[in-house]
C-alpha atoms as a PDB file:
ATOM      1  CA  UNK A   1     -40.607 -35.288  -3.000  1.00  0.00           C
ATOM      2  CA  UNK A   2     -36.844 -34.190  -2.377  1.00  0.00           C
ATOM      3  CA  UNK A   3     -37.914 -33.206   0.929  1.00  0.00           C
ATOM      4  CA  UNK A   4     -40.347 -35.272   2.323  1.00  0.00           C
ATOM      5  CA  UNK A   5     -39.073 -37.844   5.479  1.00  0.00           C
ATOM      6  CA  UNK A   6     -35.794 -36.459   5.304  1.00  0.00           C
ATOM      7  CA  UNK A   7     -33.580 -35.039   8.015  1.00  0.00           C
ATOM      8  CA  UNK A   8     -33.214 -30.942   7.461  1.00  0.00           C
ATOM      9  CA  UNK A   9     -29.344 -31.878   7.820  1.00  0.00           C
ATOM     10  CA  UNK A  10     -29.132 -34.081   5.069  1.00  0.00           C
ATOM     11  CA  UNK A  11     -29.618 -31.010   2.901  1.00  0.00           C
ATOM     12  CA  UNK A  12     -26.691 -28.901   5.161  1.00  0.00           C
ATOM     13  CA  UNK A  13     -22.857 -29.171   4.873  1.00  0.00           C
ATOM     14  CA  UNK A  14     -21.588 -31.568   6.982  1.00  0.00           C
ATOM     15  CA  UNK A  15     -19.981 -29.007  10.064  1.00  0.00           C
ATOM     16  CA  UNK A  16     -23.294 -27.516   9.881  1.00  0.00           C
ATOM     17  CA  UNK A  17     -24.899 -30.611   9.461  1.00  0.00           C
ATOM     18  CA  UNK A  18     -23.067 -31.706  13.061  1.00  0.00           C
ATOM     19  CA  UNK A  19     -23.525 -28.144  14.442  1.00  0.00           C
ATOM     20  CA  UNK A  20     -27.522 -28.894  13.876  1.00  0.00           C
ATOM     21  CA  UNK A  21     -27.302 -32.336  15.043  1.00  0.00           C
ATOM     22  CA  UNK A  22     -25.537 -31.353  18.391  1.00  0.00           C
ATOM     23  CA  UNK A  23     -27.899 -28.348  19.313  1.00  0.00           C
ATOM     24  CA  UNK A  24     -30.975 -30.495  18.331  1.00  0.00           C
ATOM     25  CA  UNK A  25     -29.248 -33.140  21.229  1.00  0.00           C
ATOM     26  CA  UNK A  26     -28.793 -30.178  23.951  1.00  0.00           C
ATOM     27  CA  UNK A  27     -32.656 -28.718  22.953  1.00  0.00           C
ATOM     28  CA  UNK A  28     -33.725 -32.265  23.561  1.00  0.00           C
ATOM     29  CA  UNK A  29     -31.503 -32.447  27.241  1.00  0.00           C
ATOM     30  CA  UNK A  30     -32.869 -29.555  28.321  1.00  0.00           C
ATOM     31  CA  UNK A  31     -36.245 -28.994  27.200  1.00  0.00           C
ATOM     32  CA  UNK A  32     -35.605 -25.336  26.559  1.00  0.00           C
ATOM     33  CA  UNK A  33     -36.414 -23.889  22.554  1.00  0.00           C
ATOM     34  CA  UNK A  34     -33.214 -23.197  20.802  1.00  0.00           C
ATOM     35  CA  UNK A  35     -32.239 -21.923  17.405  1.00  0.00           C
ATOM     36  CA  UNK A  36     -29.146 -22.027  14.791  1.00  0.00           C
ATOM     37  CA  UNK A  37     -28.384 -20.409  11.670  1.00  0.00           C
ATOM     38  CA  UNK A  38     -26.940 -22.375   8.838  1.00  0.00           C
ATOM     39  CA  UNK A  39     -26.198 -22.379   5.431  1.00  0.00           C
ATOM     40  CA  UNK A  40     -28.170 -24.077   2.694  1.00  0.00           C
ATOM     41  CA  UNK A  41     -26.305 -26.192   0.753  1.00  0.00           C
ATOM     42  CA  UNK A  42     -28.429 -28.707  -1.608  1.00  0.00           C
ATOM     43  CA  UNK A  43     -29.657 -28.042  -3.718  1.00  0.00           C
ATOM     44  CA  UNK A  44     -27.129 -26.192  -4.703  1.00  0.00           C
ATOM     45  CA  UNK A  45     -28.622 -23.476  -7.499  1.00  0.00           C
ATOM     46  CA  UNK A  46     -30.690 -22.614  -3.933  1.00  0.00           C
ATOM     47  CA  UNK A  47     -28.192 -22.096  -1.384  1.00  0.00           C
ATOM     48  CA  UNK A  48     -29.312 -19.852   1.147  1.00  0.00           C
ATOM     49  CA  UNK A  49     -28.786 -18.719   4.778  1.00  0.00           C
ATOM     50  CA  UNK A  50     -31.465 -19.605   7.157  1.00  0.00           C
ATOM     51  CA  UNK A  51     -32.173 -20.022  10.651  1.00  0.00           C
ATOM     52  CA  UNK A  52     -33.725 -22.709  12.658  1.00  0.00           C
ATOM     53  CA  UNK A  53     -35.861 -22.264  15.281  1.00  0.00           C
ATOM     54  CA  UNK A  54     -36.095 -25.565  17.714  1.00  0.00           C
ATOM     55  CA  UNK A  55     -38.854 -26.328  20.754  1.00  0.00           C
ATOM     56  CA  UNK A  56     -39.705 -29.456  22.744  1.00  0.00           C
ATOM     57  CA  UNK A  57     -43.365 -29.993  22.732  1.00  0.00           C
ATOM     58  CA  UNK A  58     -45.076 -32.607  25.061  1.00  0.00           C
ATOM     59  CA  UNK A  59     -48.133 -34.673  24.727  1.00  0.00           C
ATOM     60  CA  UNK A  60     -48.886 -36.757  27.440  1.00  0.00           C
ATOM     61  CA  UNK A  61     -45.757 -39.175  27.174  1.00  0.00           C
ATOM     62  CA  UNK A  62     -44.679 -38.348  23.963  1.00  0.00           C
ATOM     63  CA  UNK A  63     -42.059 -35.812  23.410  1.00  0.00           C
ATOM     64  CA  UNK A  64     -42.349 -33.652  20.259  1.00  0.00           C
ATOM     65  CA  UNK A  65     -40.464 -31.323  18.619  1.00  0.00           C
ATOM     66  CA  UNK A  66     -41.710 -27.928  16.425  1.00  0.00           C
ATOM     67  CA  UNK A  67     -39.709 -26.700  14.036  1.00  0.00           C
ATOM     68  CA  UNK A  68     -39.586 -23.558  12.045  1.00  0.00           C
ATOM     69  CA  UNK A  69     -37.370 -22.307   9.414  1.00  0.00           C
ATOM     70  CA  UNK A  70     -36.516 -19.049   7.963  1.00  0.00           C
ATOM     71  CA  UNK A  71     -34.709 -17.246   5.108  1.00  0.00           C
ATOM     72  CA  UNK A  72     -32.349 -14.934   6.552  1.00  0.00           C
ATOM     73  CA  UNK A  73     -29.824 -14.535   3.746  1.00  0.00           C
ATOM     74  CA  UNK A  74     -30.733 -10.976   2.710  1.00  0.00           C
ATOM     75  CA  UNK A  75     -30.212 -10.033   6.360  1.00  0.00           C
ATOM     76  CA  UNK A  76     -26.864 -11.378   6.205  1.00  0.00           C
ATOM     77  CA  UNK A  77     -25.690  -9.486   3.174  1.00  0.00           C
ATOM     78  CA  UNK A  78     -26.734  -6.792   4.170  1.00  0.00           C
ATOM     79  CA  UNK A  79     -24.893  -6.904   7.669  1.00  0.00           C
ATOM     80  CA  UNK A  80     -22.066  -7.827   5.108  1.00  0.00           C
ATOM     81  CA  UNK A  81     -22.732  -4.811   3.532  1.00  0.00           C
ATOM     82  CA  UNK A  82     -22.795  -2.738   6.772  1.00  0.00           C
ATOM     83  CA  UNK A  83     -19.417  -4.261   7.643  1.00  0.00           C
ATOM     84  CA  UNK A  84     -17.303  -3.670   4.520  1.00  0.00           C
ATOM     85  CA  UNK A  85     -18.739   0.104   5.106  1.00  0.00           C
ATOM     86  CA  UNK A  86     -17.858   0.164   8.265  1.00  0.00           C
ATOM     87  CA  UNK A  87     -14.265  -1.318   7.916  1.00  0.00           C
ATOM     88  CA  UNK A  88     -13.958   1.216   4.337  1.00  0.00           C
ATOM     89  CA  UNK A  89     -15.027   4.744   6.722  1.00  0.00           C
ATOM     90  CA  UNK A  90     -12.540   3.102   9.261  1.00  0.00           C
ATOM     91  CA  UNK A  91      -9.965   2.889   6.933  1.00  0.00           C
ATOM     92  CA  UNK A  92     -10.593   6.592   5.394  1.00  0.00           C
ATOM     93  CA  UNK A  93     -10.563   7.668   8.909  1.00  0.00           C
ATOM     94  CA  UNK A  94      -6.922   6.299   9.836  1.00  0.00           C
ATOM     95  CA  UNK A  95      -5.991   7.429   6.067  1.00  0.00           C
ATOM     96  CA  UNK A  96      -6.595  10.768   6.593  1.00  0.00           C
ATOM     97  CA  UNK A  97      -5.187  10.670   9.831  1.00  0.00           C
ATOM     98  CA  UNK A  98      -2.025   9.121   9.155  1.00  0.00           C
ATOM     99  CA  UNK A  99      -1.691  12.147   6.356  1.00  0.00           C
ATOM    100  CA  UNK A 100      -2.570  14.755   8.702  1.00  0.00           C
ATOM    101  CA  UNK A 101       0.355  13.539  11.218  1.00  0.00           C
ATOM    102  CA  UNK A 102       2.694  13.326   8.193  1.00  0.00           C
ATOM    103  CA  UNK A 103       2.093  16.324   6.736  1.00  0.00           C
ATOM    104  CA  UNK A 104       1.879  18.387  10.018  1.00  0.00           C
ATOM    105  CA  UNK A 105       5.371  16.868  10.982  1.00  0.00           C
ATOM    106  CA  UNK A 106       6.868  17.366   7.316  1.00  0.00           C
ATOM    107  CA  UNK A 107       5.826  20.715   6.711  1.00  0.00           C
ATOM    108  CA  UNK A 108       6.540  21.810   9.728  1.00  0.00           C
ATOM    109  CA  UNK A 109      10.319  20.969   9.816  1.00  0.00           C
ATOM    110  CA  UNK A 110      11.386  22.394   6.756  1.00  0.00           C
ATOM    111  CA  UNK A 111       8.957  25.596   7.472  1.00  0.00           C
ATOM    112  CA  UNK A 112      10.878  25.823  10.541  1.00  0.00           C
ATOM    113  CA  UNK A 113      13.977  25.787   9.001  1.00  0.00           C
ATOM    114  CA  UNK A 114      13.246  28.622   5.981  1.00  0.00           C
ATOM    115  CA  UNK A 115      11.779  30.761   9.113  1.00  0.00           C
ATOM    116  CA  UNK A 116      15.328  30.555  11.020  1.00  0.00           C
ATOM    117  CA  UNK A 117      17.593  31.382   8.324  1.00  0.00           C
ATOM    118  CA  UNK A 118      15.806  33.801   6.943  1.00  0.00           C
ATOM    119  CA  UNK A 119      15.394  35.295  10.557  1.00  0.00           C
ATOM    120  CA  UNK A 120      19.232  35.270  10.610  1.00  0.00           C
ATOM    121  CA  UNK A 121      19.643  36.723   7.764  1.00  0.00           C
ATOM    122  CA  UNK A 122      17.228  39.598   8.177  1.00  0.00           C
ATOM    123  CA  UNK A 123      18.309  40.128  11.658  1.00  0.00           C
ATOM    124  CA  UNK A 124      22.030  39.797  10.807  1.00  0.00           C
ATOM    125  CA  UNK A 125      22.879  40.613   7.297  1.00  0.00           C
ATOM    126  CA  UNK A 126      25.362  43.202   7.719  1.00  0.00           C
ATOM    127  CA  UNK A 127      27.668  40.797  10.057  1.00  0.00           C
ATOM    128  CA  UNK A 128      26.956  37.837   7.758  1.00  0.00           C
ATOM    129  CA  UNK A 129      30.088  37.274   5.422  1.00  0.00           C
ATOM    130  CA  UNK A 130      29.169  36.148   1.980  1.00  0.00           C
ATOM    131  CA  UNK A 131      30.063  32.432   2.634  1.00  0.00           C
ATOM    132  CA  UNK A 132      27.641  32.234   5.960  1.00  0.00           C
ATOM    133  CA  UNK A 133      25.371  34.369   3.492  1.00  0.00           C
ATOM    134  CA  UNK A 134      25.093  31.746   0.857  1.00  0.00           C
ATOM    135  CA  UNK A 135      24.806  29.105   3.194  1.00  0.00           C
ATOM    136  CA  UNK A 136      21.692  30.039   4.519  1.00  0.00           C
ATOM    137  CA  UNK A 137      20.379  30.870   1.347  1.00  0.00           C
ATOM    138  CA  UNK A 138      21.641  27.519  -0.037  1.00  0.00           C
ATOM    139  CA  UNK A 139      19.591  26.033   2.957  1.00  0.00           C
ATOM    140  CA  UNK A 140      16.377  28.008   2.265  1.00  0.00           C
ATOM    141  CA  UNK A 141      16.528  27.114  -1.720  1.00  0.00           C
ATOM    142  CA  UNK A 142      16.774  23.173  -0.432  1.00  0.00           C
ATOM    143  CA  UNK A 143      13.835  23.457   1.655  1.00  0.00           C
ATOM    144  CA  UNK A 144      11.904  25.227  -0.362  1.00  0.00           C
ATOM    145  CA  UNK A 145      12.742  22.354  -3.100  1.00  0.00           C
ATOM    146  CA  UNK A 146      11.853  19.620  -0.508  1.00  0.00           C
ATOM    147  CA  UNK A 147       8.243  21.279   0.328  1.00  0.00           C
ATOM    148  CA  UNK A 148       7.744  21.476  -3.123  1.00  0.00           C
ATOM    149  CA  UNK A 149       8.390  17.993  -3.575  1.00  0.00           C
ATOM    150  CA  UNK A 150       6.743  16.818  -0.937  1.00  0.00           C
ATOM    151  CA  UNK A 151       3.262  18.776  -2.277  1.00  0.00           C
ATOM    152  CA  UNK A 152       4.536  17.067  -6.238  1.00  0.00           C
ATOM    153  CA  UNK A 153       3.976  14.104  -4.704  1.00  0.00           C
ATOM    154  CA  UNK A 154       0.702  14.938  -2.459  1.00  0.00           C
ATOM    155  CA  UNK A 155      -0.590  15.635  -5.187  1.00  0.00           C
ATOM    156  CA  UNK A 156       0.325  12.927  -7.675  1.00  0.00           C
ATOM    157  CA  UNK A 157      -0.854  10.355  -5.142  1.00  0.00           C
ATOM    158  CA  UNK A 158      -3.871  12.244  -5.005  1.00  0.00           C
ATOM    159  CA  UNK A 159      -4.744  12.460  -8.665  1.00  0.00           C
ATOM    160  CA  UNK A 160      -4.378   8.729  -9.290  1.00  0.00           C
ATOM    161  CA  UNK A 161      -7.980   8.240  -8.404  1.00  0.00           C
ATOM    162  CA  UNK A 162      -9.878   4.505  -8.831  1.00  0.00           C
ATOM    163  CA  UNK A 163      -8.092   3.732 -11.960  1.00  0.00           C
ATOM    164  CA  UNK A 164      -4.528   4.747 -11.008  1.00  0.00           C
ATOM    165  CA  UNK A 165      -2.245   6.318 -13.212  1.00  0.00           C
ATOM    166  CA  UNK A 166      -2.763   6.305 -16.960  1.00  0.00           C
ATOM    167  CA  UNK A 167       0.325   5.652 -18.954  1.00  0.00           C
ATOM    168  CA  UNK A 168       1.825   7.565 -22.209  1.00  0.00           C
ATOM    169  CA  UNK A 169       3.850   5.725 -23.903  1.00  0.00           C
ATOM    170  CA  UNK A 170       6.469   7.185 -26.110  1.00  0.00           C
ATOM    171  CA  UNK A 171       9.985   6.598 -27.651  1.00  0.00           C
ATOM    172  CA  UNK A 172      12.410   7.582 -24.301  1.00  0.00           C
ATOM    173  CA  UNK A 173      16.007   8.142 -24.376  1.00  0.00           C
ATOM    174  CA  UNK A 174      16.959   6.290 -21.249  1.00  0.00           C
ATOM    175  CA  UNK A 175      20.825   8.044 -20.534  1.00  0.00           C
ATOM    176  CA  UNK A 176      19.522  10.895 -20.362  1.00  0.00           C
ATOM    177  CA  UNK A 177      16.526  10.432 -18.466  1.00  0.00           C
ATOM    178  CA  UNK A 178      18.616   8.718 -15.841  1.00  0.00           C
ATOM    179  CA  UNK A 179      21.052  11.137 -15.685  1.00  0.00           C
ATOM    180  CA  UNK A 180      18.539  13.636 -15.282  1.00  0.00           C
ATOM    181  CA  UNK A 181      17.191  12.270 -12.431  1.00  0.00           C
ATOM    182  CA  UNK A 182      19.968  11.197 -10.547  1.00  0.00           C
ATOM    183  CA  UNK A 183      21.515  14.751 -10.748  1.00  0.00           C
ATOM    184  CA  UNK A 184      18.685  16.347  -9.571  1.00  0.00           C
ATOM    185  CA  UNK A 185      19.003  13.746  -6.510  1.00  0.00           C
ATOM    186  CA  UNK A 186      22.742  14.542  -5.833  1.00  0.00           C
ATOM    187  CA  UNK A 187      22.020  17.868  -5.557  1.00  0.00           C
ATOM    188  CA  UNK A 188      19.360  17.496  -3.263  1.00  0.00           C
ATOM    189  CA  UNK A 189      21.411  14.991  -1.073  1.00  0.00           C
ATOM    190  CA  UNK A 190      24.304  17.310  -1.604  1.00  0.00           C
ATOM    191  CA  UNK A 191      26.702  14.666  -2.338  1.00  0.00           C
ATOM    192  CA  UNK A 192      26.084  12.894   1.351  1.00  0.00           C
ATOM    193  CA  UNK A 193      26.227   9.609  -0.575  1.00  0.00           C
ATOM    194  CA  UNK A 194      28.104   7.783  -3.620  1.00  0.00           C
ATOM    195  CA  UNK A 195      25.415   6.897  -6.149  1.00  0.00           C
ATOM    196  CA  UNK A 196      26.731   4.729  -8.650  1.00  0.00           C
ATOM    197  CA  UNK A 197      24.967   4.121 -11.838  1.00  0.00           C
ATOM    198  CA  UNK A 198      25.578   1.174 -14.539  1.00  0.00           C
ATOM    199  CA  UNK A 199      22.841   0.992 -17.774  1.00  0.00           C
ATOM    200  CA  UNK A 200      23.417  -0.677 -20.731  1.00  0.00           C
ATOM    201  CA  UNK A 201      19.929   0.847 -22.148  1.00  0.00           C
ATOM    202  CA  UNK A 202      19.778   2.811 -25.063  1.00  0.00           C
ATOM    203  CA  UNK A 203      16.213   3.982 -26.011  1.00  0.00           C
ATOM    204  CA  UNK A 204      13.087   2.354 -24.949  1.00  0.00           C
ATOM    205  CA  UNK A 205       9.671   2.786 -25.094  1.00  0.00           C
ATOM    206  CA  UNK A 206       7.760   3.810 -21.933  1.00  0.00           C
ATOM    207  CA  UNK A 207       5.528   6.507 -20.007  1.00  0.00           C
ATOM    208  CA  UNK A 208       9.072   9.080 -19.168  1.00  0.00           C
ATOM    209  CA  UNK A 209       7.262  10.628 -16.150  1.00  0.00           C
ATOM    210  CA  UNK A 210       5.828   7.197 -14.631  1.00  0.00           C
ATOM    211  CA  UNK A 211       9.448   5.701 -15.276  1.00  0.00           C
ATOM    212  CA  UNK A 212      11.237   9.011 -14.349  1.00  0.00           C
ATOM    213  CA  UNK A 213       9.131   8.450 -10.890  1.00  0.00           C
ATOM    214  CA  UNK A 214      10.307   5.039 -10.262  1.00  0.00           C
ATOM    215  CA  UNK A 215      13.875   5.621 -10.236  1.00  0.00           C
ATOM    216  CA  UNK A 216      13.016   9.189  -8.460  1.00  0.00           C
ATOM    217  CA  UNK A 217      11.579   7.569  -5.998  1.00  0.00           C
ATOM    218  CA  UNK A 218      13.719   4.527  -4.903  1.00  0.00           C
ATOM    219  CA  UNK A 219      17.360   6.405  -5.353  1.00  0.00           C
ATOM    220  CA  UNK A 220      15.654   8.772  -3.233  1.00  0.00           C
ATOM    221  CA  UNK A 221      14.656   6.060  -0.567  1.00  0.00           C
ATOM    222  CA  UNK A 222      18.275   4.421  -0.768  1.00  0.00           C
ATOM    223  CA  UNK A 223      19.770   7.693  -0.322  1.00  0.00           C
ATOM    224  CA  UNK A 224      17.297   8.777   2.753  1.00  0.00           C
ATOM    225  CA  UNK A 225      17.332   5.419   5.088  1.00  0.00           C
ATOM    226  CA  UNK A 226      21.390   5.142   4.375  1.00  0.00           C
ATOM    227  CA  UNK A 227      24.750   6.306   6.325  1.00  0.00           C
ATOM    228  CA  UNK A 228      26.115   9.210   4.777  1.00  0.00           C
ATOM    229  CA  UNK A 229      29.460   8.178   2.760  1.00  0.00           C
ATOM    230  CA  UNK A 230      27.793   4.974   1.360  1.00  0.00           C
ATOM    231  CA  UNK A 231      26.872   3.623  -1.695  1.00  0.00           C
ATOM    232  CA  UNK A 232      24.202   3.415  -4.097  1.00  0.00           C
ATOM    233  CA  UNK A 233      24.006   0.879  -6.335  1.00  0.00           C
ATOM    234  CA  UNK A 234      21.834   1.930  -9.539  1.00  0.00           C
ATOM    235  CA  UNK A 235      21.816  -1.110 -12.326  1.00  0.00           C
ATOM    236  CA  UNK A 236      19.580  -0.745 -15.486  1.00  0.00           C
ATOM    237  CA  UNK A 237      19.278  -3.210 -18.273  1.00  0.00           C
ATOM    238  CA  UNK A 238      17.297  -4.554 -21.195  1.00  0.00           C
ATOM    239  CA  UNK A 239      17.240  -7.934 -22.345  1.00  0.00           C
ATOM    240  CA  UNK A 240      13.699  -9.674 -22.004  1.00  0.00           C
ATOM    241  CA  UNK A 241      12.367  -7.374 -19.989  1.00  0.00           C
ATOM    242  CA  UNK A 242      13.501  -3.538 -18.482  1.00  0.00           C
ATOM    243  CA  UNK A 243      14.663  -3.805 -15.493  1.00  0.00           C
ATOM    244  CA  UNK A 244      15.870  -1.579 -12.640  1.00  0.00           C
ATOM    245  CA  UNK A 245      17.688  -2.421  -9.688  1.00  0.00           C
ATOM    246  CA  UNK A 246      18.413  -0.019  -6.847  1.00  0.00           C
ATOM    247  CA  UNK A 247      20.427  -1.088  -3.868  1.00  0.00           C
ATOM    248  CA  UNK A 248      21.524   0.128  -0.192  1.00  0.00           C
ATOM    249  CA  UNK A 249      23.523  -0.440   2.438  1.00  0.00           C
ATOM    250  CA  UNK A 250      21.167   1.041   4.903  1.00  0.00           C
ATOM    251  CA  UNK A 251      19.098   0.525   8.032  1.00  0.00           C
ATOM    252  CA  UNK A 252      16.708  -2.288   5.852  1.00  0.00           C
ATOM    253  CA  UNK A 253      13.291  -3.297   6.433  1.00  0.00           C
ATOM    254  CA  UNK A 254      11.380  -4.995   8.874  1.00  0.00           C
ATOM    255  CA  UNK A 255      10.216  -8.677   7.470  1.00  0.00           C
ATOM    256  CA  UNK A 256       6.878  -7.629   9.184  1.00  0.00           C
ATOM    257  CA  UNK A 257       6.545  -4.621   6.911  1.00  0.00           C
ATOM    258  CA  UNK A 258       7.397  -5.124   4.022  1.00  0.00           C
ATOM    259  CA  UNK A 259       4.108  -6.641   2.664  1.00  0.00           C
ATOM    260  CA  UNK A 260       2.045  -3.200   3.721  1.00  0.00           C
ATOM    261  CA  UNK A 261       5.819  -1.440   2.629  1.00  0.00           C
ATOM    262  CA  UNK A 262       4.090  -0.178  -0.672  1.00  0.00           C
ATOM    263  CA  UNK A 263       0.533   1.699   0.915  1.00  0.00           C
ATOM    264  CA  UNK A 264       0.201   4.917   1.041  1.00  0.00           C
ATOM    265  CA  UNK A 265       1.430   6.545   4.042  1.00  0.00           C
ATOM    266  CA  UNK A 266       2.872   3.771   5.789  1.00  0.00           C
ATOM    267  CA  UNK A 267       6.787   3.594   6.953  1.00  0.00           C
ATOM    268  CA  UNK A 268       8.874   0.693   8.458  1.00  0.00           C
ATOM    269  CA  UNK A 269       8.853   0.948  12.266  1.00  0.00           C
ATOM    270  CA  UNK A 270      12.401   1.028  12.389  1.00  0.00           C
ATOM    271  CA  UNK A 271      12.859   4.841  10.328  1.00  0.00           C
ATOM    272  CA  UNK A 272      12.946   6.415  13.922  1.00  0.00           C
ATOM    273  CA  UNK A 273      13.579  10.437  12.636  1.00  0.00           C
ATOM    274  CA  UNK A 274      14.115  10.121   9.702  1.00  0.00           C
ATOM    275  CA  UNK A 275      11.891  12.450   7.491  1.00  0.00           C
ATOM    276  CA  UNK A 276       9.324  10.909   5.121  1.00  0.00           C
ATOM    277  CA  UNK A 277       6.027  10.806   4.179  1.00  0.00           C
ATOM    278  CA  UNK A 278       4.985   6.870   3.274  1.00  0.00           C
ATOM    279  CA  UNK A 279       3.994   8.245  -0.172  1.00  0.00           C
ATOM    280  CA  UNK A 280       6.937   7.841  -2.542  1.00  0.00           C
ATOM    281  CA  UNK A 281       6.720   4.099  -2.714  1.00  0.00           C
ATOM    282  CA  UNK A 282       2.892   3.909  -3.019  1.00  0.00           C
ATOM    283  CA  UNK A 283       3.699   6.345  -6.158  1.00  0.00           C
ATOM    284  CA  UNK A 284       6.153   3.314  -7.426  1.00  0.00           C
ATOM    285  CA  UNK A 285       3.364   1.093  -6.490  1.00  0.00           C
ATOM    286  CA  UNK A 286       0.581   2.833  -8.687  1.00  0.00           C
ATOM    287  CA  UNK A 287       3.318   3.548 -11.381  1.00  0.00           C
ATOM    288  CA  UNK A 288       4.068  -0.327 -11.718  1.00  0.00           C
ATOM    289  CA  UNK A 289       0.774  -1.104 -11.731  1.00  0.00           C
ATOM    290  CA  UNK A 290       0.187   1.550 -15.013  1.00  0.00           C
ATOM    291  CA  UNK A 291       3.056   0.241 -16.627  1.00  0.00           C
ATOM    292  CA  UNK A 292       2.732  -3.595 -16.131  1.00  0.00           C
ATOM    293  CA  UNK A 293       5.470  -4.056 -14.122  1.00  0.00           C
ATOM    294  CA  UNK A 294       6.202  -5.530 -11.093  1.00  0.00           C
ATOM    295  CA  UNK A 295       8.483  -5.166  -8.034  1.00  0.00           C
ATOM    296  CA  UNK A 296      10.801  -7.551  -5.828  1.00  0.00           C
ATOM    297  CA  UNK A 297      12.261  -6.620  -2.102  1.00  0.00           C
ATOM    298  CA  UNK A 298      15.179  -8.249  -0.472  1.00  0.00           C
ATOM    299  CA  UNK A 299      16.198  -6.898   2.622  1.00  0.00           C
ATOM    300  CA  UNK A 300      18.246  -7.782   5.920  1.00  0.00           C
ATOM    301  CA  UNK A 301      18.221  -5.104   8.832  1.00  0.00           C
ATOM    302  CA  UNK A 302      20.870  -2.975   9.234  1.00  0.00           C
ATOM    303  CA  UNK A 303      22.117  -4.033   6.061  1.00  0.00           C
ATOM    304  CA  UNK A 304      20.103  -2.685   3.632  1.00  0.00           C
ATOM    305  CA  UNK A 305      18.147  -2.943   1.325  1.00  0.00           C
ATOM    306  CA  UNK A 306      17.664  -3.876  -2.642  1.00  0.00           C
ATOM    307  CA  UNK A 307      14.615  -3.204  -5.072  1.00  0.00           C
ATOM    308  CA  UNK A 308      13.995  -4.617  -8.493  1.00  0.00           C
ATOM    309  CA  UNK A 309      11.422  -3.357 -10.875  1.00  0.00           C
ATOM    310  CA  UNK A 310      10.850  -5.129 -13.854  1.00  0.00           C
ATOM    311  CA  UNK A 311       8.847  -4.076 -16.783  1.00  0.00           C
ATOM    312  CA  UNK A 312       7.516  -6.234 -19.342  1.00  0.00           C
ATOM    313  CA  UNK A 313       8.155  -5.496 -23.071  1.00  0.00           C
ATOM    314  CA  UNK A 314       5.437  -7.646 -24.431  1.00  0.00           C
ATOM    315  CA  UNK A 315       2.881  -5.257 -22.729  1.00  0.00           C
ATOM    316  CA  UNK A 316       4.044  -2.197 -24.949  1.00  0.00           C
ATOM    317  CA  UNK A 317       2.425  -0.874 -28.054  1.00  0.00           C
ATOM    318  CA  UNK A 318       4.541  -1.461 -31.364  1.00  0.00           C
ATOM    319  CA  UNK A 319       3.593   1.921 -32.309  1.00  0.00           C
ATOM    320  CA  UNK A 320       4.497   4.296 -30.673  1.00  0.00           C
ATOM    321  CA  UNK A 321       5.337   8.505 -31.523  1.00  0.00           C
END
């Protein structure tokens, strides 16, 4: 009775409703069968995807039309289905791309560097004097610290799986976490830049390693896309919430980028040679995410750029070891 001597777009919505009544016009201008696929919308615990089939039909004078309709809504999800695959295996595929060009490119450079000086000093050792000596060896050790890095963080990235990292929570001593960290950095930058740290944190309680990556990770950014002989700017408090600032005075980030700036693998266009792998910030990303924080960007090009991580107390356990 809900059906009977009612028009088939009475029960569509109303752009299908018009896209129905305007083929069902050109069918009946042209004579020629047509069809249409629409979207079932009353009643409404029976909405479905079908598809009309349309053809004139005459009898003598008269001008009919037959009509037949079918359910085509499991054909669409799975074409759905087929898509999302599709666009997933797509994805992999540049994925594992992108991280065969970065790691081809950043293993190769510092590879090429340990196999020089060690060439030189193999080849030369007995006209080296100890200061050209320990440079070389000095280089090799940094290298050797950046490849290892650069497979830490491989392979953190790697491990986070479909649940991401899993945070620890403990009682940390925040001084000397951050001092550990940002020595470790200045070594590794070899002084190239003025890192300047101000923290009026005491202890806290956090994951050390998830936090420990964090700051690793953006000091390490600020130091890497900025002129040598500039500053850092490291600010850490605790009020309402933990929060970390780090900012730069560097090259900055494209407006464009910035939204994609945290996935794995992916780097501003404007990083030219500088060396990097697009992983360290989608480890801040996944570290955030563990931790219940968040992150804010503000950035201008070639004027650097800031980073603020907050992390909420009220998400922490009140017991803690």
């Amino acid at each position: 009775n809900e059906v009977v001597d009612k028009s088939i777009d009475t029960f569509l919505f109303s752009e299908d409703a018009q896209r129905f009544r305007d083929k069902f016009s050109s069918m009946m201008q042209e004579h020629a069968p047509s069809s249409i696929e629409v979207i079932l919308a009353k009643p409404k615990e029976f909405r479905r995807n079908i598809e009309i089939s349309l053809a004139p039909i005459r009898h003598g004078s008269e001008i009919g039309v037959v009509g037949n309709v079918r359910d085509v809504t499991q054909r669409r999800q799975t074409e759905e289905l087929l898509r999302d695959a599709l666009k997933n295996a797509k994805d992999l595929s540049d994925l594992k791309s992108n991280f065969v060009t970065m790691a081809s490119h950043e293993f190769r450079t510092p590879l090429t560097t340990i196999l020089s000086s060690s060439d030189i000093v193999k080849n030369y050792f007995e006209r080296l004097t100890s200061e050209k000596l320990l440079q070389h060896m000095a280089k090799i050790q940094r290298e050797v610290d950046h490849l290892n890095g650069l497979i830490d963080d491989i392979l953190l990235i790697g491990s986070t799986g479909d649940e991401g990292f899993v945070a620890k929570y403990e009682k940390v001593e925040l001084p000397s976490l951050i001092t550990e960290v940002i020595e470790r950095i200045r070594n590794l930058d070899q002084d190239q830049h003025v890192i300047r740290v101000e923290n009026t944190c005491n202890q806290t309680i956090t994951d050390k390693k998830l936090f420990g990556h964090i700051l690793d990770n953006l000091v390490s950014n600020a130091c890497k896309y900025s002129a040598t002989g500039s500053d850092i700017i490291v600010t850490i408090s605790c009020r309402d919430v933990l929060s970390l600032s780090v900012k730069d005075y560097g090259i900055g980030i494209p407006q464009n980028d910035i939204d994609a700036i945290f996935d794995s693998f992916y780097r501003g266009r404007n990083v030219g040679n500088v060396r990097g792998t697009g992983i360290g910030l989608a480890i801040v990303r996944e570290a955030l995410q563990a931790l219940g924080g968040k992150a804010e960007i503000e950035s201008e090009l070639g004027k650097g750029t800031s980073f603020t991580v907050h992390l909420p107390f009220e998400t922490l356990p009140k017991s803690v070891p």
